[in-house]
Every structure is written in structure tokens, then in C-alpha cells.
Protein backbone atom coordinates (compact mmCIF):
# COMPACT_ATOMS: atom_id res chain seq x y z
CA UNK A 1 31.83 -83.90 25.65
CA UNK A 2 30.89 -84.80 21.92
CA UNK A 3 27.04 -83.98 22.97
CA UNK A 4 28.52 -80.70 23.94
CA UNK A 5 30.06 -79.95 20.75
CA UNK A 6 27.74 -81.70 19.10
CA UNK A 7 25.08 -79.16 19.95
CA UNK A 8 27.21 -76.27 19.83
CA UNK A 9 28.05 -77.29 16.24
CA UNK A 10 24.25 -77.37 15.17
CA UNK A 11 23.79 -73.80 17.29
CA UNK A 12 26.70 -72.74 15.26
CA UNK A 13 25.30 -74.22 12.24
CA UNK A 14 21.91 -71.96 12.91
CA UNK A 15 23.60 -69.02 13.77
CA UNK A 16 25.45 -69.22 10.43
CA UNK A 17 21.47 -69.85 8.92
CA UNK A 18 20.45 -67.11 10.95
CA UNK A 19 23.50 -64.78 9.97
CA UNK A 20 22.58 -65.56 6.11
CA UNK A 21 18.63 -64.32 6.50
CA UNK A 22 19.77 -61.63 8.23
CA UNK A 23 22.37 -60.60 5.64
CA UNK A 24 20.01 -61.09 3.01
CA UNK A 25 17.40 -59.27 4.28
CA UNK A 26 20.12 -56.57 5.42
CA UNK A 27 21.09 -56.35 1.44
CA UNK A 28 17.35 -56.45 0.37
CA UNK A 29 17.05 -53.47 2.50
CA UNK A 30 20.13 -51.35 1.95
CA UNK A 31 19.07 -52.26 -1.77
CA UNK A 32 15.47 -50.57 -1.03
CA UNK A 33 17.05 -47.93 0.37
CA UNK A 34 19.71 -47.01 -2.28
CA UNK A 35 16.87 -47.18 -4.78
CA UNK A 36 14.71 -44.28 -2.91
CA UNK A 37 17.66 -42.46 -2.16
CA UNK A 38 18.20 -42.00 -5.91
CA UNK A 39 15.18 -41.29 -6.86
CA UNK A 40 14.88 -38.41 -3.75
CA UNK A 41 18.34 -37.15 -4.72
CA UNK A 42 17.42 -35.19 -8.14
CA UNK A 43 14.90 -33.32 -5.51
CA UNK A 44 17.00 -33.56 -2.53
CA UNK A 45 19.99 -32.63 -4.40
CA UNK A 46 18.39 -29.63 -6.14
CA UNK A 47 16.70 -28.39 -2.95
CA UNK A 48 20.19 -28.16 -1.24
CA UNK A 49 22.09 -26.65 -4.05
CA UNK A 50 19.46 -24.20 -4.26
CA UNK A 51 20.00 -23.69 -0.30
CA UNK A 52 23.22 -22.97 -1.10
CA UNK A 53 23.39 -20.64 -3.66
CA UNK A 54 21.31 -18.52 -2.14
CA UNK A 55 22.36 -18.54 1.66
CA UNK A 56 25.75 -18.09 0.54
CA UNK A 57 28.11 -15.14 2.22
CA UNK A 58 26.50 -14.78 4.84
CA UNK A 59 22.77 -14.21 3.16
CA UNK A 60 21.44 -17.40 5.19
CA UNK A 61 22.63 -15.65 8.62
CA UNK A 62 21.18 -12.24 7.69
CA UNK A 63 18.19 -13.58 6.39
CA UNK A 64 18.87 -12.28 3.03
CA UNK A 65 18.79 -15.92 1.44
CA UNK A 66 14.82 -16.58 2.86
CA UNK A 67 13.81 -13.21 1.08
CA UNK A 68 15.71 -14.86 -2.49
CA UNK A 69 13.18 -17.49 -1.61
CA UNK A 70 10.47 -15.83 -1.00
CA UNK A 71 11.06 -13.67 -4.41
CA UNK A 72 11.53 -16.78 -6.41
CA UNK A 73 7.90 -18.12 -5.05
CA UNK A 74 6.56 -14.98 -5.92
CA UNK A 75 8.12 -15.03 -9.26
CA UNK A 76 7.03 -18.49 -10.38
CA UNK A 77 3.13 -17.61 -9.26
CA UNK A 78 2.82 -14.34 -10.97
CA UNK A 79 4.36 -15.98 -14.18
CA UNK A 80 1.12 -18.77 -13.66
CA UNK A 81 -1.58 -15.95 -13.36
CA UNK A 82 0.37 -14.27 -16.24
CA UNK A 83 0.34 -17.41 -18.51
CA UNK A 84 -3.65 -17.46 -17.81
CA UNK A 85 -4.65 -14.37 -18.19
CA UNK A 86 -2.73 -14.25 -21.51
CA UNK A 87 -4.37 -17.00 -23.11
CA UNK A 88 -7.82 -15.77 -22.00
CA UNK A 89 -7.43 -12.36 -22.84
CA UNK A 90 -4.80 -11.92 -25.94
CA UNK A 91 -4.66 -15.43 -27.35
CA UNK A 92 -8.65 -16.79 -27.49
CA UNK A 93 -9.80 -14.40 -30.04
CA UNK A 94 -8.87 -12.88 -33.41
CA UNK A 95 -6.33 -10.10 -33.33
CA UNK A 96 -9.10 -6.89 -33.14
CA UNK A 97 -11.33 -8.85 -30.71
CA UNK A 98 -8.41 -9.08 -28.71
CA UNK A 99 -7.02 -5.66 -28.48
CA UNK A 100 -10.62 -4.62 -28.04
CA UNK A 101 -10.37 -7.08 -25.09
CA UNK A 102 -6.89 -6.20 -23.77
CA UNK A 103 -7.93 -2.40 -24.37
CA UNK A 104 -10.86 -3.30 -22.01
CA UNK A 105 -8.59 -5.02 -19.43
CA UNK A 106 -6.08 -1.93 -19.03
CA UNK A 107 -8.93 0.28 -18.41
CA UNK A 108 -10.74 -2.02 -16.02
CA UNK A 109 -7.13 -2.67 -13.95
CA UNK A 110 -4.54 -0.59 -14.65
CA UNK A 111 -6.70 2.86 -14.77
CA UNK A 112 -7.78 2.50 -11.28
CA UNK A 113 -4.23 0.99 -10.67
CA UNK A 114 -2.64 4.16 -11.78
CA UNK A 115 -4.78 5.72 -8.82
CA UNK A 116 -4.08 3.32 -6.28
CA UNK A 117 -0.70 2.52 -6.71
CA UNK A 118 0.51 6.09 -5.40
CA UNK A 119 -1.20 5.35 -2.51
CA UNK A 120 0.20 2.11 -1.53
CA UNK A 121 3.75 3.52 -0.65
CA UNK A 122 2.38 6.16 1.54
CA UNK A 123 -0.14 3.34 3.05
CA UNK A 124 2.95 0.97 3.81
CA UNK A 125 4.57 3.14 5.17
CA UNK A 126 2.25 3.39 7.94
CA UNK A 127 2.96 0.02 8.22
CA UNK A 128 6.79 -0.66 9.53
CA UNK A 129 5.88 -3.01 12.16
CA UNK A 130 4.17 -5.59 10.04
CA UNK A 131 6.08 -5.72 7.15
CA UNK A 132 5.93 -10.01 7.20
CA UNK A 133 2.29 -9.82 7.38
CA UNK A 134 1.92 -7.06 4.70
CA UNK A 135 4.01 -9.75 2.22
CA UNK A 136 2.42 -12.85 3.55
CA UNK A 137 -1.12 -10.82 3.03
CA UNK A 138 -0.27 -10.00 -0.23
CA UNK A 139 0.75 -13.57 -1.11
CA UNK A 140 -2.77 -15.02 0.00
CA UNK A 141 -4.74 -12.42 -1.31
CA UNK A 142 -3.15 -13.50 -4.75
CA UNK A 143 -3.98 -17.43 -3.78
CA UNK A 144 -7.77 -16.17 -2.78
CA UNK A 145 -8.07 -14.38 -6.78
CA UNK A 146 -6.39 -17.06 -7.87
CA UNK A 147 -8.89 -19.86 -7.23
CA UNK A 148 -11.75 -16.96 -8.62
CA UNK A 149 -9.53 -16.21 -11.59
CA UNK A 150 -9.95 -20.17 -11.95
CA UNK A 151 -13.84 -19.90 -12.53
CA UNK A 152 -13.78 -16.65 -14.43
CA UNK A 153 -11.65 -17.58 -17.30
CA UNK A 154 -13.46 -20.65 -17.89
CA UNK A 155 -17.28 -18.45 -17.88
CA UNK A 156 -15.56 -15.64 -19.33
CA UNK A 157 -17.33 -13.62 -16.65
CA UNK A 158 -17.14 -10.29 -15.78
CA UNK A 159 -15.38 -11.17 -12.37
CA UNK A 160 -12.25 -11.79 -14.63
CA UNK A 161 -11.50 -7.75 -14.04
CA UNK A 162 -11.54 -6.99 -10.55
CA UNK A 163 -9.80 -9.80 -9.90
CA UNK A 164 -7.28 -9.33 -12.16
CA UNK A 165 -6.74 -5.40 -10.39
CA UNK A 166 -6.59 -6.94 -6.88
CA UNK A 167 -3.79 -9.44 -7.89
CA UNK A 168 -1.91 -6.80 -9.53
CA UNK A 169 -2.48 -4.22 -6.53
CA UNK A 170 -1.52 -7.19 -4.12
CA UNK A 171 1.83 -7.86 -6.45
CA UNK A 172 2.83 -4.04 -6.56
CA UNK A 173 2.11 -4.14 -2.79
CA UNK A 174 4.32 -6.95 -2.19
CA UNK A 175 6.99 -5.27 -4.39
CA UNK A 176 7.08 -2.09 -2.71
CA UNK A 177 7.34 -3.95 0.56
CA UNK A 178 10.25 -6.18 -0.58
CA UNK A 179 11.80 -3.21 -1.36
CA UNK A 180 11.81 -1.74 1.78
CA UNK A 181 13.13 -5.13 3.60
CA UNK A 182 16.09 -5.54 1.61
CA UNK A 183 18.12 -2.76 3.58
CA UNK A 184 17.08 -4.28 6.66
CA UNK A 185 18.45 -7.84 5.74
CA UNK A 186 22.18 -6.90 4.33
CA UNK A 187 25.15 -9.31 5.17
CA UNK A 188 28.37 -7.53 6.67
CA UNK A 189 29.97 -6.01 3.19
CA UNK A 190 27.14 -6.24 1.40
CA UNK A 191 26.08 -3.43 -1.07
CA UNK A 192 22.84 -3.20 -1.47
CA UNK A 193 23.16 -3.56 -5.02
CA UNK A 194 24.58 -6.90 -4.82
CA UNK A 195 21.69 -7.68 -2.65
CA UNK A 196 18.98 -6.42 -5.12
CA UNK A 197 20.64 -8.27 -8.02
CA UNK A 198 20.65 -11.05 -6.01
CA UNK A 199 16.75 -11.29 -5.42
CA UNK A 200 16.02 -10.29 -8.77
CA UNK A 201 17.77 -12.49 -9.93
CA UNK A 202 16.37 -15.47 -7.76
CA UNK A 203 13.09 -14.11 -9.42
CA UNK A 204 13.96 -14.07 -13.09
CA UNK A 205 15.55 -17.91 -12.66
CA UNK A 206 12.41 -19.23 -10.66
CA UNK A 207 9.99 -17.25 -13.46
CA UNK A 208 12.06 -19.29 -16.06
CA UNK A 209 11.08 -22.37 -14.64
CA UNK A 210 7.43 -21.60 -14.08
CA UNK A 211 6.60 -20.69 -17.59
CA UNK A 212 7.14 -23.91 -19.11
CA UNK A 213 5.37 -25.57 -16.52
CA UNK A 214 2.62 -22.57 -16.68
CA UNK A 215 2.44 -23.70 -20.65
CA UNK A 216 1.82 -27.24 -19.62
CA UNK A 217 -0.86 -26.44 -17.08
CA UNK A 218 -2.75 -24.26 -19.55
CA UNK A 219 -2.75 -27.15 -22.46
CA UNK A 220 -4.86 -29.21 -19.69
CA UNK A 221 -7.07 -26.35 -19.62
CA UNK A 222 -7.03 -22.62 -18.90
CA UNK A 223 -7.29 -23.10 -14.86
CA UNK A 224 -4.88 -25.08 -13.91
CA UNK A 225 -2.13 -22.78 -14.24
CA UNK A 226 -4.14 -20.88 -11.48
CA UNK A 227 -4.46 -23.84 -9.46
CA UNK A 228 -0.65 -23.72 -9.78
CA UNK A 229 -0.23 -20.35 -8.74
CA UNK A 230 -2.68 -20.85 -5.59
CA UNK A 231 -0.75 -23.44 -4.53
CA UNK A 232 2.31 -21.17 -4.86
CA UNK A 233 0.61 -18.28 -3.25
CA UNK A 234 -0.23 -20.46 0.08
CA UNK A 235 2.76 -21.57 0.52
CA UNK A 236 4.47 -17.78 -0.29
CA UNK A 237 2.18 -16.99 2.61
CA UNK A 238 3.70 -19.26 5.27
CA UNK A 239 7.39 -18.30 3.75
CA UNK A 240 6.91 -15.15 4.74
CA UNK A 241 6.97 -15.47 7.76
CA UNK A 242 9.75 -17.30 8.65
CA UNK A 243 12.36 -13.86 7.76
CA UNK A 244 13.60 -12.74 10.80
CA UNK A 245 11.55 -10.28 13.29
CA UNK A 246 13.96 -7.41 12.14
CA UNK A 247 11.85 -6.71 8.65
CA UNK A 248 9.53 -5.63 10.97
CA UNK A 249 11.38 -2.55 12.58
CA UNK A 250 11.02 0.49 12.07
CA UNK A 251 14.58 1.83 14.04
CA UNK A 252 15.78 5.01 12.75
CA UNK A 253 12.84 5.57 9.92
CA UNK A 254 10.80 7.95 8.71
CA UNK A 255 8.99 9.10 5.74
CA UNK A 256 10.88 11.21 2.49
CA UNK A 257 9.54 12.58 -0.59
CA UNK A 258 11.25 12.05 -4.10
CA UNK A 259 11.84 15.99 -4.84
CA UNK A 260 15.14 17.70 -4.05
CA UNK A 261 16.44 20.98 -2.83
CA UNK A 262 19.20 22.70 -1.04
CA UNK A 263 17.33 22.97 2.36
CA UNK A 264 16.05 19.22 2.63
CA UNK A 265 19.37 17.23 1.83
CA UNK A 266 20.91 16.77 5.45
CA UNK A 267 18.59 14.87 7.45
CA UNK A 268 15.89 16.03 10.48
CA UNK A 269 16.78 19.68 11.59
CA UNK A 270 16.44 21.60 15.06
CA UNK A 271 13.85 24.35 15.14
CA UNK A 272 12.63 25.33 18.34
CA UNK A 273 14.16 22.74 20.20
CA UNK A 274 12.11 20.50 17.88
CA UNK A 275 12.72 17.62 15.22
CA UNK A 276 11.76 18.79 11.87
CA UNK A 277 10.99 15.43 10.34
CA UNK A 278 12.85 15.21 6.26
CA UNK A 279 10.19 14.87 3.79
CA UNK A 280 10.89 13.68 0.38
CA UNK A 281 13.42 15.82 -0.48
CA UNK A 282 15.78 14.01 1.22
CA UNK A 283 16.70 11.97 -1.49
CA UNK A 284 19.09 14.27 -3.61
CA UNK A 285 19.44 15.10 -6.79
CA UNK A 286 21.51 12.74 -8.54
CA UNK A 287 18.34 9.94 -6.97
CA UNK A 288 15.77 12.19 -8.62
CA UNK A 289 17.44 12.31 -11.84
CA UNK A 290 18.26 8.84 -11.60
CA UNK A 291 14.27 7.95 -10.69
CA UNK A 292 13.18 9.86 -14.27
CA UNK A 293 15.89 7.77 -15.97
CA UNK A 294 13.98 4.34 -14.61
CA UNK A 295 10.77 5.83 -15.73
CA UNK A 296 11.32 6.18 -19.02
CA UNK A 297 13.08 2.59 -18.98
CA UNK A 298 9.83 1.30 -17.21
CA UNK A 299 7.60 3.40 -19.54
CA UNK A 300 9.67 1.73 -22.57
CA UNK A 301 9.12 -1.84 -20.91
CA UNK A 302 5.10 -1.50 -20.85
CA UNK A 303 5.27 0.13 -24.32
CA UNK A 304 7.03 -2.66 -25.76
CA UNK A 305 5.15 -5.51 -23.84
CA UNK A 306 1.77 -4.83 -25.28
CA UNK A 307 2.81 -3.67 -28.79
CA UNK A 308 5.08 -6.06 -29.65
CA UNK A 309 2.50 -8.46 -28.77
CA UNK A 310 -0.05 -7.19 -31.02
CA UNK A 311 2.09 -6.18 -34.01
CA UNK A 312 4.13 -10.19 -33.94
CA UNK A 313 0.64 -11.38 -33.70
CA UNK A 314 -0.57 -9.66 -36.62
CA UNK A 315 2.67 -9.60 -38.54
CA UNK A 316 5.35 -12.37 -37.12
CA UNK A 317 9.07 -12.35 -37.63
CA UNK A 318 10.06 -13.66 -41.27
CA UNK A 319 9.33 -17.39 -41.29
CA UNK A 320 7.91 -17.76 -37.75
CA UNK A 321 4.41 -18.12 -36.57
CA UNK A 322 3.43 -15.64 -34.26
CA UNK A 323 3.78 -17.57 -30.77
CA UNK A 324 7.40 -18.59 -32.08
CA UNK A 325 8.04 -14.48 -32.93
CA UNK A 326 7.04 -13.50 -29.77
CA UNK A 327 8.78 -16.55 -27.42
CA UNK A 328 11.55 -15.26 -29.65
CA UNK A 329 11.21 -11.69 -27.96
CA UNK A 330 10.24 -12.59 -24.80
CA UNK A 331 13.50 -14.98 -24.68
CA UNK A 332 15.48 -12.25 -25.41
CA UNK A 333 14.19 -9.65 -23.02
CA UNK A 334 14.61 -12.22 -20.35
CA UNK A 335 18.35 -12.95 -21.57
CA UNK A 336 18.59 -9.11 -21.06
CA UNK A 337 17.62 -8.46 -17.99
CA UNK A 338 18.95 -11.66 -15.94
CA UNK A 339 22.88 -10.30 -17.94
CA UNK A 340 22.38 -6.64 -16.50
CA UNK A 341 21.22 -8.13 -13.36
CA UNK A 342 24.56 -10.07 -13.39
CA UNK A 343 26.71 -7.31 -14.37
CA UNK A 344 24.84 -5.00 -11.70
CA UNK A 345 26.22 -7.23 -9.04
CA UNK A 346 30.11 -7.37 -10.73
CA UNK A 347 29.86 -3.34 -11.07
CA UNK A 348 28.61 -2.88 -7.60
CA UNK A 349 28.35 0.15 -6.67
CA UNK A 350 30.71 1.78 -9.17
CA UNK A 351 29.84 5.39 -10.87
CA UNK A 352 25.83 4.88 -10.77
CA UNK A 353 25.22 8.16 -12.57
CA UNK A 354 27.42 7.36 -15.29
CA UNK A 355 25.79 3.66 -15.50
CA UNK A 356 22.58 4.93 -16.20
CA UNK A 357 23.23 7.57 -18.62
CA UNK A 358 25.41 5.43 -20.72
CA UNK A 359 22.56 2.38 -20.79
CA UNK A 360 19.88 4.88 -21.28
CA UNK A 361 22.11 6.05 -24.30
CA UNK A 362 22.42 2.58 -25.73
CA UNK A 363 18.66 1.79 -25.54
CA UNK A 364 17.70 5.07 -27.65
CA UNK A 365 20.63 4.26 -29.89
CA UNK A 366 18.99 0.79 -30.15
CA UNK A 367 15.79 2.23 -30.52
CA UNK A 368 16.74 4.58 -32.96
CA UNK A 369 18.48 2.02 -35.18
CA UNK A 370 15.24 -0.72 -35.06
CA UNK A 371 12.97 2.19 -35.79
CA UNK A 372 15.16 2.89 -39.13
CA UNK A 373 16.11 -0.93 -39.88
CA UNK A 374 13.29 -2.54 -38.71
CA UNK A 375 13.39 -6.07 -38.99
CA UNK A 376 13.35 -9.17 -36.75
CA UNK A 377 16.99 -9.22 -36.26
CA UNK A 378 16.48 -5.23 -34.51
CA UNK A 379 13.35 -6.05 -32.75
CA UNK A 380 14.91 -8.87 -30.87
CA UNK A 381 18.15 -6.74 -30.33
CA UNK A 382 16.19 -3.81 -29.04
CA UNK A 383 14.03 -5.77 -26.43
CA UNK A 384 17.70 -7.62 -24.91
CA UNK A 385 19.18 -4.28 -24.47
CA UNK A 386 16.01 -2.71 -23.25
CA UNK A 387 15.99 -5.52 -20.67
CA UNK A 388 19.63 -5.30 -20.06
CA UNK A 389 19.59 -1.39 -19.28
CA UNK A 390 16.48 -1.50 -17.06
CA UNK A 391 18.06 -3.95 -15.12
CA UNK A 392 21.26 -2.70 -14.70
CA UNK A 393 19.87 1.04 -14.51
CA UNK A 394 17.35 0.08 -11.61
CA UNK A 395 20.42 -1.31 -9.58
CA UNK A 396 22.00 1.89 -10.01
CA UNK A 397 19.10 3.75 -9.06
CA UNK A 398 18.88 1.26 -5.77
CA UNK A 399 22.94 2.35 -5.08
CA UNK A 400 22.56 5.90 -5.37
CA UNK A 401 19.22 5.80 -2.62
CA UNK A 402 22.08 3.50 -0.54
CA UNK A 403 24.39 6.39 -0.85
CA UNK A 404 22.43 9.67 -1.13
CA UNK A 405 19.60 9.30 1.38
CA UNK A 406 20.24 9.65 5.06
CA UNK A 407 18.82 6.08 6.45
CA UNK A 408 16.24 8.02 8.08
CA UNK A 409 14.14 7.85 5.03
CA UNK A 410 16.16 5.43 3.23
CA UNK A 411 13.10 2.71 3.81
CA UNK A 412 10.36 4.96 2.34
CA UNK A 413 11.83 6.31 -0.62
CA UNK A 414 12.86 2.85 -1.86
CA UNK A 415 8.85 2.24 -1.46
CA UNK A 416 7.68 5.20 -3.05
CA UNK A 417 10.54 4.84 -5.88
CA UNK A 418 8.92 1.70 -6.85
CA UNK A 419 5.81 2.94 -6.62
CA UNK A 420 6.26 5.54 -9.04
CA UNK A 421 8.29 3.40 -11.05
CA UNK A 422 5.06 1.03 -11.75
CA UNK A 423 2.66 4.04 -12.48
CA UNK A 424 5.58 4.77 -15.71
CA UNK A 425 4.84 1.33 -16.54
CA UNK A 426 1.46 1.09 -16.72
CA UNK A 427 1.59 4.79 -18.96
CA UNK A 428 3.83 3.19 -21.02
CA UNK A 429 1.71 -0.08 -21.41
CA UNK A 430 -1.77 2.77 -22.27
CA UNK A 431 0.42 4.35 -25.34
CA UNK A 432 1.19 0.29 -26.49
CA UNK A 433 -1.95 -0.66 -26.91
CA UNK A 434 -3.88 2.45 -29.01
CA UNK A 435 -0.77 2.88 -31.28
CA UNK A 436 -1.01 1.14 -35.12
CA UNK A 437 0.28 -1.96 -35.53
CA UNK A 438 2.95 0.23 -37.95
CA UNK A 439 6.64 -1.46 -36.62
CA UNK A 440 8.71 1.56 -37.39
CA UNK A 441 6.02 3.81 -36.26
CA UNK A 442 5.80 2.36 -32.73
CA UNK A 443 10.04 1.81 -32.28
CA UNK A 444 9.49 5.56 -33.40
CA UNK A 445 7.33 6.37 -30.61
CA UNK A 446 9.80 3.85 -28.53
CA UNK A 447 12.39 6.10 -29.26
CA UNK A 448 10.95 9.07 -28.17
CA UNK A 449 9.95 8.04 -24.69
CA UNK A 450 13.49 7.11 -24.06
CA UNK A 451 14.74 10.17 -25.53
CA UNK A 452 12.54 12.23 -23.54
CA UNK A 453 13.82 10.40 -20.32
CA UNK A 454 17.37 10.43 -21.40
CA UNK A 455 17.52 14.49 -22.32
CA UNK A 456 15.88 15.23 -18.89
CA UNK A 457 18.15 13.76 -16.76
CA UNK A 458 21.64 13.50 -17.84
CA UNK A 459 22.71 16.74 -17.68
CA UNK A 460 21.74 16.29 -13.81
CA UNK A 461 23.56 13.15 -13.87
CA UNK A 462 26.82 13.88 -14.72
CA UNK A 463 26.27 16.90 -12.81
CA UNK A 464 25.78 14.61 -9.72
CA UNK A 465 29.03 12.56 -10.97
CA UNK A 466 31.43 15.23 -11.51
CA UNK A 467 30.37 16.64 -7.87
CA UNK A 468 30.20 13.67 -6.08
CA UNK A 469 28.16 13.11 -2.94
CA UNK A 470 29.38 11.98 0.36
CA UNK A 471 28.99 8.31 1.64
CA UNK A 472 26.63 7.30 4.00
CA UNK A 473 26.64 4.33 6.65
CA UNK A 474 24.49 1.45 5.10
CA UNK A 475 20.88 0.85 7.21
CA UNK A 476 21.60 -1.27 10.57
């Protein structure tokens, strides 16, 4: 009997041993464990809130949220290739030497861009049923130039130009596809504004993000930022295809054109027992008049991107250096546009017309006033509401196509809208860079191109408010 408990006492004894090695290694390990948890959660915990955000109301279900995603990717690698490009082209060499070079870029890229981009809506919309691929092709195209962007803007050699036009083809591509997938990807009560604002907006917050890091890249040296933005690009590619198989149908579609007239406003018509398909004057007035509106806004955008650049370069704000006068700008045109992409999505779909004539009217008064004061305080005024007003006005534009176009065409005219809408830009960006570096002389000129737009269009504007136009069922 005491041998018995004798051993079970010395068993119990080891046990408790045992029990204490265990438990300490148990602790050791939790310990380990705690430690890499917090230093995965800042990543984790960023990753999910992210998730969140943008799958919320229903956009994870619909798919919506993986196209936010997908923007925001797209966003931060443009922003890298931007960042590079910049500080080859504009930043390397004296202020002549540089709009000699930048002079030389626009007519290397964006002249044949202004020839190819009216193609590339009519060319995608050929293309319904491989609308993934078109993005995801567009994304690795970019990664391919990327990584021969890297070599060229270390050599300074003359592949630096058609590379540069294929990655802004390949962007304009991807935009006028993304365009025509957001209908297709709506949440039950949805607008498609609120939709719209919603990518954008993903873009603009993941394009804030990049540029820092873009700066960092480029003070190791002028290709990493495009090793950044291949390694963006590639994995862009494979995000692509993971929306859902509806982007890639074409139910109920057809091509439009972006005139208007009495006979062309209701859809396909019977003749002969025969669909008539609608062309492109589907869309309706008020959209027409709303499109010219965005053009001039777009036109203003390029205009002010390239000679604001050269003019803060040359002559900075009072008591800045000239890469402080124009973060100062750029800041502020940012600040713009992500508030009118906000208020975009709070207005909804309310009174587009009137929207866009009354932020077309503030931007000339704007531009008006800074051409007559001009001083820092105007400049950076003008670019926020210039970035406000094109944001909020292409939202508008995007809720009148909802409305006004029959969703037969809806797909193609929001292609061919954008389309158009980057050729303005690029005409705009031509006048920026031949004009004097004379401030009130180019918010002059400013002021004119949004005058032009405005006078053109808002008498059909408010005609199109006053008479209303009848609601149509969103796309399926």
C-alpha cells in the first residue's frame, strides 16, 4: 500500500513537472504568437477594413467592390509610371530644355493618341464578350512597358516614346472598358452615380498613397518606381479576372452614337418587319449637351496640367520653391476632385443638368477672377474648383446616360463618352504647352475654353431640365 502511493506520489510529482514544461512552453508559444499577430495586424487589419469599405451595401455581392479594387490597382500604377516619366522628362533639365522635351513627348504620344483613341471605343465595342480580358490585357501590357520604360529612362533612349503612347493607349483602353462594366455590376438601389463615385474614388485614395511611395522609389533611382508599377500591373492582371462572368455579356446591347435628333431617341424601330438598330443618337439631348460641358472641363484639366507646371517652375508661388508651388497645386486639385466625387455620391442623381451648368459657372467665375487677381492664393483656388466641378460634372454626365439612353446602347455610349472625353484632354494639354509662361495670359486663355464650353451648352441644359425626360429601368 505505501509502495502504491508511494509511486503514484512521484508519477504525480512528474506529471506536475511535466504540466509546468508544458505550460511554459504553452506561454512561450502563445507569447510568439501574440507577437506576430501584432505585427500582421497593421496589414491584416488594413486589408480587412479596406474589404469592407468597399464591399459594403451589397457592392461585394454584385461584384461592384472587386472593380473598386481593381481601380485602386490601376490608380496606384499609373501614378508610378507618372512619377517617372515626370522626373525624366520635365524635371532633369533646365526649364526650355524641358518644354522642348515635353513639347517632343506630346507630339510623339498624344498626336497619334488623338488618332487612336476614337478608335478604341468603336474597337471595344466589338468586344462585349471579353471585357475581363480586354482590362486584364490592358493591365499587362502596362507591366510589359513598364519594365522597357525601366531601361529607357535610365539611356535616355528613344524607346522612351512609343512606350510611353502604348501605356497611355492601354490606360485609356482600360478606362473606356471600366466604363462600360460599371452598369453591369450595380447593387439593388444603386444609382449609377453612386457607383462611379465610388470607383473613382477608390482611385483617387489608392493614387494618394502611391505617390509618396512613387517619390521614394524615384530618390533610389529613376526605375524603380517602374519596377513598382510592374509589379502593380501583374498583379492588376490576375485581379481582373476574378469580377464575375457577367462583365462579359453583352444582353440587351448594341452600339449608339453621341448626336441627337427627334427620330433616333426611342430605341430600335420596325421597318419592314426588321430591327433598325439605334445609332448614336440615342443618347438625347440633354447627354450631348452635357458631353460638351465635360469637354471643356477635360480640355481645362490638360490646359492647366502642363502650364501650371511650366509657369511654377519658372516662376513659383511667393516664397516657395518650385516643387513645393506645384505639390501645392497638385494637393489642391486632388482635394477637389476626391470633395466633388463625395458630394456626387450625396447628390445622387438629383437635377444633373442644373449640376453641371452651375459648376461649369463657378469654374469660369474662378477662372475669370485668377486671370484678373492672379496670385498664388487664385491659382490654388482655381485648380480645387476645377477639380471639384469635373468631378462632380462627370457624375452628372454618367446619371443623365443612366437616365436618357435606352440600355440598348447604354454600354457603348458610356465607352465612346470617355473616349471623346480624353481626345478634349489631350487638346487641352497641346494649347498648355505652346502658350507663354504669362500667368494671367494663360488663366485668360483658361477662361475662355470654359466659357466656350459653358455658352454652348447651357441653354440646352436647362432646356433639357425644364422639359424633363422620362426614367428609364437601370441595365440588368
Amino acid at each position: 500500500m505505501a509502495a502504491a502511493r508511494s509511486s503514484q506520489g512521484a508519477a504525480g510529482v512528474g506529471a506536475a513537472k511535466g504540466g509546468t514544461r508544458s505550460g511554459g512552453s504553452g506561454r512561450m508559444t502563445g507569447s510568439v504568437r501574440a507577437v506576430g499577430r501584432a505585427l500582421h495586424f497593421p496589414v491584416t487589419g488594413t486589408a480587412r477594413g479596406i474589404r469592407r469599405a468597399t464591399h459594403a451595401h451589397g457592392a461585394g455581392e454584385s461584384g461592384l467592390g472587386k472593380l473598386i479594387e481593381l481601380h485602386a490597382v490601376n490608380g496606384a500604377g499609373d501614378v508610378m509610371i507618372t512619377v517617372a516619366l515626370a522626373s525624366t522628362v520635365f524635371f532633369s533639365v533646365p526649364t526650355d530644355e524641358a518644354r522642348g522635351r515635353v513639347a517632343l513627348y506630346l507630339a510623339i504620344t498624344m498626336a497619334p493618341f488623338t488618332v487612336l483613341a476614337p478608335v478604341i471605343g468603336p474597337l471595344l465595342d466589338r468586344l462585349p464578350h471579353g471585357r475581363r480580358a480586354a482590362m486584364a490585357g490592358a493591365m499587362f501590357a502596362r507591366a510589359m512597358l513598364a519594365l522597357l520604360l525601366s531601361g529607357a529612362v535610365v539611356t535616355g533612349s528613344l524607346e522612351l516614346y512609343p512606350a510611353a503612347l502604348g501605356v497611355l493607349v492601354a490606360s485609356r483602353s482600360y478606362g473606356v472598358v471600366r466604363s462600360a462594366v460599371v452598369p453591369r455590376l450595380l447593387p439593388p438601389r444603386f444609382s449609377l452615380v453612386k457607383a462611379n463615385s465610388r470607383v473613382t474614388l477608390g482611385g483617387l485614395l489608392a493614387t494618394g498613397v502611391a505617390a509618396p511611395i512613387g517619390a521614394g522609389l524615384q530618390a533610389l533611382g529613376p526605375r524603380y518606381p517602374l519596377y513598382g508599377a510592374f509589379v502593380i500591373f501583374i498583379a492588376g492582371t490576375f485581379l481582373s479576372f476574378t469580377l464575375p462572368p457577367k462583365v462579359d455579356s453583352a444582353k440587351g446591347e448594341d452600339r449608339a452614337l453621341l448626336v441627337a435628333d427627334e427620330e433616333h431617341l426611342h430605341g430600335p424601330q420596325l421597318i419592314k418587319d426588321k430591327v433598325r438598330r439605334p445609332g448614336l443618337r440615342t443618347v438625347g439631348t440633354a447627354v450631348t449637351h452635357a458631353l460638351g460641358a465635360n469637354a471643356a472641363l477635360r480640355c481645362l484639366s490638360g490646359f492647366l496640367i502642363f502650364f501650371l507646371a511650366f509657369l511654377l517652375r519658372e516662376h513659383p508661388l511667393t516664397g516657395e520653391s518650385a516643387a513645393v508651388s506645384l505639390g501645392i497645386v497638385g494637393v489642391s486639385a486632388g482635394a477637389g476632385n476626391a470633395l466633388g466625387t463625395a458630394v456626387g455620391a450625396w447628390l445622387k442623381s438629383r437635377a444633373p443638368e442644373i449640376i453641371i451648368v452651375t459648376v461649369v459657372a463657378c469654374v469660369l467665375g474662378a477662372a475669370i477672377t485668377a486671370a484678373i487677381f492672379f496670385g498664388a492664393f487664385l491659382v490654388a483656388c482655381l485648380t480645387a474648383v476645377a477639380g471639384f466641378s469635373q468631378a462632380l460634372a462627370k457624375l452628372s454626365l454618367d446619371a443623365l446616360i443612366q437616365r436618357d439612353v435606352p440600355e440598348l446602347v447604354r454600354t457603348s455610349a458610356f465607352a465612346r463618352s470617355e473616349t471623346l472625353l480624353q481626345v478634349a484632354w489631350v487638346f487641352g494639354g497641346a494649347i498648355g504647352i505652346v502658350l507663354p509662361l504669362n500667368g494671367t495670359l494663360g488663366l485668360s486663355v483658361a477662361a475662355a475654353i470654359v466659357a466656350v464650353g459653358w455658352l454652348t451648352t447651357v441653354r440646352g441644359l436647362l432646356g433639357a431640365a425644364r422639359h424633363g425626360s422620362p426614367v428609364r429601368s437601370r441595365v440588368a
